[in-house]
Structure formats: structure tokens, C-alpha cells
Protein backbone atom coordinates (compact mmCIF):
# COMPACT_ATOMS: atom_id res chain seq x y z
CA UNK A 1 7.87 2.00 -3.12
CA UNK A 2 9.24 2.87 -6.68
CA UNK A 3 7.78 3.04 -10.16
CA UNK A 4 8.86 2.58 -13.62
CA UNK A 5 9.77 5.47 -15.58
CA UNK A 6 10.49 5.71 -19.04
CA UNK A 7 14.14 7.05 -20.03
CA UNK A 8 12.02 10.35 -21.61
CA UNK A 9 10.71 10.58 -18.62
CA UNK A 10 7.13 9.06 -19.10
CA UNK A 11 5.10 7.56 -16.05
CA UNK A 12 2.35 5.16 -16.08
CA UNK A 13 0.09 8.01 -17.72
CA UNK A 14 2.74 8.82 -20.43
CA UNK A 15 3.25 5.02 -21.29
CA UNK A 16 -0.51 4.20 -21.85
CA UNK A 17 -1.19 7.64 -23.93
CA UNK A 18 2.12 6.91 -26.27
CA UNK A 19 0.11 3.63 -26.83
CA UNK A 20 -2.51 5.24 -27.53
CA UNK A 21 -4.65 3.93 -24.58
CA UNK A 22 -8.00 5.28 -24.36
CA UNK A 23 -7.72 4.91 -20.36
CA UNK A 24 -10.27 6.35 -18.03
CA UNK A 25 -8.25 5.13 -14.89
CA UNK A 26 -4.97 2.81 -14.77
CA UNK A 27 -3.16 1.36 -11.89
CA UNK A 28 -0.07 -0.06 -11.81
CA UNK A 29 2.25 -2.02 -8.97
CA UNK A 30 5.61 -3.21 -9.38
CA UNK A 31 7.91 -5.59 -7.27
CA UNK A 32 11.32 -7.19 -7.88
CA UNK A 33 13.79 -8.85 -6.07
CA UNK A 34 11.53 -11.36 -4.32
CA UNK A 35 11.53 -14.92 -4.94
CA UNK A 36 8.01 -16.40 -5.76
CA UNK A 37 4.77 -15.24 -6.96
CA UNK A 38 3.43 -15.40 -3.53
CA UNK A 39 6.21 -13.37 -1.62
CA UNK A 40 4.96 -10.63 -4.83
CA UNK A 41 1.29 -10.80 -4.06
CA UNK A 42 2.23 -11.02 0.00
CA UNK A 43 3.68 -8.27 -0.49
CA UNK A 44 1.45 -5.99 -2.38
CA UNK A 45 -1.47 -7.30 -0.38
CA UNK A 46 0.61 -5.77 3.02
CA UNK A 47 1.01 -2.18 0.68
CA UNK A 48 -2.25 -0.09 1.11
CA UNK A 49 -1.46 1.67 -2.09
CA UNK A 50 -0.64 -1.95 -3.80
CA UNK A 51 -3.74 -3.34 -2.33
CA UNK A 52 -5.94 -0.85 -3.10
CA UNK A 53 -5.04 -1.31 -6.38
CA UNK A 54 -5.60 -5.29 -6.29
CA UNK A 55 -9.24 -4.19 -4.86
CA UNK A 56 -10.02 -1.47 -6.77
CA UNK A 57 -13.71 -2.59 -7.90
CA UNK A 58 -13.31 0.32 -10.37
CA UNK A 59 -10.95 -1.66 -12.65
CA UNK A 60 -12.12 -3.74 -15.23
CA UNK A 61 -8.75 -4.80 -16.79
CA UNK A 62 -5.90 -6.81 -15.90
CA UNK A 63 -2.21 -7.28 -17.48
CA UNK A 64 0.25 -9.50 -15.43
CA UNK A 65 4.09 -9.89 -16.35
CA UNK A 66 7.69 -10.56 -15.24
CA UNK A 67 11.05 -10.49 -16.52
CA UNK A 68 14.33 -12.29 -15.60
CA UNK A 69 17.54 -11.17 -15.45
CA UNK A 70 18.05 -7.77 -14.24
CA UNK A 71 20.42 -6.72 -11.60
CA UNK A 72 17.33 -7.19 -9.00
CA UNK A 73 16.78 -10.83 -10.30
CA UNK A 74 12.93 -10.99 -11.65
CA UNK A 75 10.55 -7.64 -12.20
CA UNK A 76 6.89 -8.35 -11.96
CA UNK A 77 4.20 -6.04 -12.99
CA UNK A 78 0.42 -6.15 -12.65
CA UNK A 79 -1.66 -3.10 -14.85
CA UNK A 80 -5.32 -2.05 -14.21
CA UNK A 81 -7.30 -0.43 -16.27
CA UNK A 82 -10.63 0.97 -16.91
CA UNK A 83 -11.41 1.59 -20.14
């Protein structure tokens, strides 16, 4: 498992509070190098920390994206939050 980290430094918790994010809880999972949406979700759904996540009744938030074109092909991110 890996996360994204910010080149200051900043985790998930650093990115949403320089956004000013008023989060009470935020999730976050991140896959790249696979080659369809459902090879993604596959695999998060086989991650107990990724699935737990995707579960996570506590969440009332979504954010879903990707991006082409890095040296692992596409990057695809889902974000939870509770506000």
C-alpha cells in the first residue's frame, strides 16, 4: 500500500486543512498501474484497509478521479469525507 504525499510533506490531513476543509473524518485510497475501473475497485474491495474505507457507513462524501500519463500509466483516487 502507498499514499500520496505532498512535496512539503503534507498527508491526506495536511491536504484537506491547506484547503481549508472543515473535515471531521476523511478517507482516502489510491491505485495505479491497473488497467480498468474494475481491476481498481477489485482491488480495493480485496484491501481491508481499502474496503473499509468503501464501507465506512461513517462517510457521507465521495470524490472519485484519475489521471493519465504518469510513469505508472493511470492514478485513480477515491476521497471520503464526513463533514
Amino acid at each position: 500500500m502507498w499514499w500520496f504525499v505532498l512535496a512539503g510533506g503534507a498527508g491526506l490531513w495536511g491536504r484537506a486543512a491547506a484547503a481549508g476543509a472543515p473535515y471531521r473524518g476523511i478517507g482516502e485510497n489510491l491505485a495505479c498501474g491497473r488497467g480498468s475501473p474494475a481491476e481498481v475497485v477489485g482491488g480495493w474491495m480485496n484491501s481491508p484497509g481499502h474496503r473499509a474505507n468503501i464501507l465506512n457507513s461513517g462517510f457521507t462524501d465521495i470524490g472519485i478521479g484519475l489521471a493519465g500519463g504518469g510513469r505508472a500509466g493511470t492514478y485513480w483516487m477515491q476521497l471520503f469525507d464526513t463533514v
